[in-house]
C-alpha atoms as a PDB file:
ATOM      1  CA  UNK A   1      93.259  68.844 131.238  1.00  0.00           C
ATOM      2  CA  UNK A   2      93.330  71.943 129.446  1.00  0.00           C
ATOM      3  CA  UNK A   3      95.124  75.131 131.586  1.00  0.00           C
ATOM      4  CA  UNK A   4      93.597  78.513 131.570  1.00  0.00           C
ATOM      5  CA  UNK A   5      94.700  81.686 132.934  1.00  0.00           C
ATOM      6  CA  UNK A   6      92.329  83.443 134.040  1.00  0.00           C
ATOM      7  CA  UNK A   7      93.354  87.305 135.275  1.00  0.00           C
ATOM      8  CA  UNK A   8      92.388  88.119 139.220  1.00  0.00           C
ATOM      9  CA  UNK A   9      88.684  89.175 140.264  1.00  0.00           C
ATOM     10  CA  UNK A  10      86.888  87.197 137.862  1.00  0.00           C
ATOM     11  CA  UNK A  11      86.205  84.571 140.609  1.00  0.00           C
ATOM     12  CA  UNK A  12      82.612  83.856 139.027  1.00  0.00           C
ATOM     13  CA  UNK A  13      84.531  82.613 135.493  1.00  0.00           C
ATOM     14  CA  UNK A  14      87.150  80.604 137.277  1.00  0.00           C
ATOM     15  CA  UNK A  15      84.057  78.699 139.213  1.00  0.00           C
ATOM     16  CA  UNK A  16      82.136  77.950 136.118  1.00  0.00           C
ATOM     17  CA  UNK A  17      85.494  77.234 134.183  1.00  0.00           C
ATOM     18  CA  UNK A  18      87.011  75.170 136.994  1.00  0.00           C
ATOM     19  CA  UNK A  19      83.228  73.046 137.121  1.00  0.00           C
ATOM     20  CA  UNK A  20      83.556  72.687 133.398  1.00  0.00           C
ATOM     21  CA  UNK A  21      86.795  70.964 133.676  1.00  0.00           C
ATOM     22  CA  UNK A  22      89.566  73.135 132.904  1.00  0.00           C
ATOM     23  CA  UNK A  23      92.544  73.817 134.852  1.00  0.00           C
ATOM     24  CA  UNK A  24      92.481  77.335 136.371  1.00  0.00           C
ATOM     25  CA  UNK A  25      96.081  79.600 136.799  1.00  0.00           C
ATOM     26  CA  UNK A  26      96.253  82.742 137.589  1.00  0.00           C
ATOM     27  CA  UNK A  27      99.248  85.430 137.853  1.00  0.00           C
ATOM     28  CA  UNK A  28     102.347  84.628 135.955  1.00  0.00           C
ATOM     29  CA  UNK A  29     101.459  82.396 132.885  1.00  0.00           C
ATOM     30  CA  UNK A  30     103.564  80.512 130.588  1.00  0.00           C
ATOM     31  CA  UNK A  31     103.346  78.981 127.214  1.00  0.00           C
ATOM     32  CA  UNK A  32     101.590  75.613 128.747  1.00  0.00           C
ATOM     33  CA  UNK A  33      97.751  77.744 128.745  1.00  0.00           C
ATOM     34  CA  UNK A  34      95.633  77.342 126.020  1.00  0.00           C
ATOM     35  CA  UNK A  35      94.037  80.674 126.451  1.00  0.00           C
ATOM     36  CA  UNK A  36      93.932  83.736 128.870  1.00  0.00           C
ATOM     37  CA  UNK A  37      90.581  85.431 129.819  1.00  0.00           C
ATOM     38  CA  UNK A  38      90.818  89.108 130.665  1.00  0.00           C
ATOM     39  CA  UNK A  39      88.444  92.016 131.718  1.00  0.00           C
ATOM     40  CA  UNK A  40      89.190  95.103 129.167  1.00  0.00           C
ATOM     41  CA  UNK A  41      92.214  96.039 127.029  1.00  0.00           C
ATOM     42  CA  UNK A  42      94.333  98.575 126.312  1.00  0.00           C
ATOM     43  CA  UNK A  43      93.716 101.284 123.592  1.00  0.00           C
ATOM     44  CA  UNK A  44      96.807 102.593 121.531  1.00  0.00           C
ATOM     45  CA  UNK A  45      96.739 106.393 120.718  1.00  0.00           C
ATOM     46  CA  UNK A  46      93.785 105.912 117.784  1.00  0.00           C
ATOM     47  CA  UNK A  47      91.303 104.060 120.087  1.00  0.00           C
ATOM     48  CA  UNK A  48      92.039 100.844 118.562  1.00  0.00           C
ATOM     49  CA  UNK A  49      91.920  97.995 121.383  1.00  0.00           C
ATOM     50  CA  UNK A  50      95.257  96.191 121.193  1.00  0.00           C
ATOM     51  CA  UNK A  51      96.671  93.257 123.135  1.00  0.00           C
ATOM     52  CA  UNK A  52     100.250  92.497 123.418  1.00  0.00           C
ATOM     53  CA  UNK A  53     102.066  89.264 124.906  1.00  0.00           C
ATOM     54  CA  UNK A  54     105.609  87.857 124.789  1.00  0.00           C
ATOM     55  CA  UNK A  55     104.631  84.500 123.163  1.00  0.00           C
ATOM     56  CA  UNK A  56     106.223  85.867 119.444  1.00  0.00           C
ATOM     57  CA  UNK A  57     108.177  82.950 118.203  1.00  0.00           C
ATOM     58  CA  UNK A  58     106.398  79.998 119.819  1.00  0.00           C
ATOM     59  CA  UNK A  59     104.570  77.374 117.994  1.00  0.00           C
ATOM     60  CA  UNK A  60     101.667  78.285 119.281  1.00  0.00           C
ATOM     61  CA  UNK A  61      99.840  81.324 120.995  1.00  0.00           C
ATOM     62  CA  UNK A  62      97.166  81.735 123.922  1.00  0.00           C
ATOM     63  CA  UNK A  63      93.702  81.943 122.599  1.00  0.00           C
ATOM     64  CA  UNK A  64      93.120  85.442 124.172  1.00  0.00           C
ATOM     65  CA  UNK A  65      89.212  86.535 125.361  1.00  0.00           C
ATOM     66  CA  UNK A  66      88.151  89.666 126.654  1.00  0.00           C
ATOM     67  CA  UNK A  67      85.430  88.912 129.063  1.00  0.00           C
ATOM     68  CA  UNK A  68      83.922  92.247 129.427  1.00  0.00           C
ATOM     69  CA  UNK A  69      80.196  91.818 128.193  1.00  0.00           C
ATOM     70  CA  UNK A  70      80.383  88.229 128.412  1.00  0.00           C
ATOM     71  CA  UNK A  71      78.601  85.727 131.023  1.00  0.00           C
ATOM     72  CA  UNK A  72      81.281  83.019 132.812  1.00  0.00           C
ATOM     73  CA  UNK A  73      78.922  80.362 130.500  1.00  0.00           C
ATOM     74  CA  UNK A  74      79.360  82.456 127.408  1.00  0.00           C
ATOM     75  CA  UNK A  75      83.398  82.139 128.056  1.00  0.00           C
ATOM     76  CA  UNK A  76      82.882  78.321 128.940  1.00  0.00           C
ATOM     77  CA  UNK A  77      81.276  77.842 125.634  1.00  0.00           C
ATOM     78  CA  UNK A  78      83.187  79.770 123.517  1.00  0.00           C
ATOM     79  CA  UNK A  79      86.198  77.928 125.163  1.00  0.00           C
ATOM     80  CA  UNK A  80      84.712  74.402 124.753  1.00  0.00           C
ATOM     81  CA  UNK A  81      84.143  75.282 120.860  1.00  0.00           C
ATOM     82  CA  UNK A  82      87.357  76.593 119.970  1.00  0.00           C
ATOM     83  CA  UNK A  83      90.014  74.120 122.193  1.00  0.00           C
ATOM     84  CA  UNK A  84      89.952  70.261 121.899  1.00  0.00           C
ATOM     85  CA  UNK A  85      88.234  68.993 125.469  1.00  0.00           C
ATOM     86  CA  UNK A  86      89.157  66.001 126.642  1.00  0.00           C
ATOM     87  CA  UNK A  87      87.091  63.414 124.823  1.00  0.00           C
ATOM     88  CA  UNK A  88      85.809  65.025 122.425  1.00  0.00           C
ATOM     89  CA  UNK A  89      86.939  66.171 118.328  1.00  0.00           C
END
């Protein structure tokens, strides 16, 4: 089962995620999620949006989706296109 992490308050994408299949965390994640959903970003000093995590030297990294503007079945797609389900590719 794939684990995501998905950041507290967006209880409608953790339903739709969780009856999609995936594995829902939330709070402290580690380097065992394939991706962490999030609801708006940081902006550095230009107005660029800009994301930071700790994962720098691991094979690989947290697919990383901002969900503002996004439905929970836009996520769930998105998801199920870019990380191997179970059973499938």
């Amino acid at each position: 089962m794939i684990k995501i992490a998905v950041q507290d308050g967006l209880e409608d994408i953790k339903q739709v995620l969780q009856a999609r299949g995936f594995e829902i965390v939330s709070g402290a994640v580690d380097d065992s999620v394939s991706a962490i959903i999030y609801s708006g970003v940081s902006c550095d000093w230009e107005g660029v949006p800009t994301v930071t995590n700790d994962w720098a030297g691991h094979e690989t990294t947290p697919l990383l989706i901002n969900a503002v503007g996004m439905t929970p079945a836009e996520i769930a797609d998105l998801l199920s296109s870019r990380l191997r389900i179970d059973g499938e590719g």
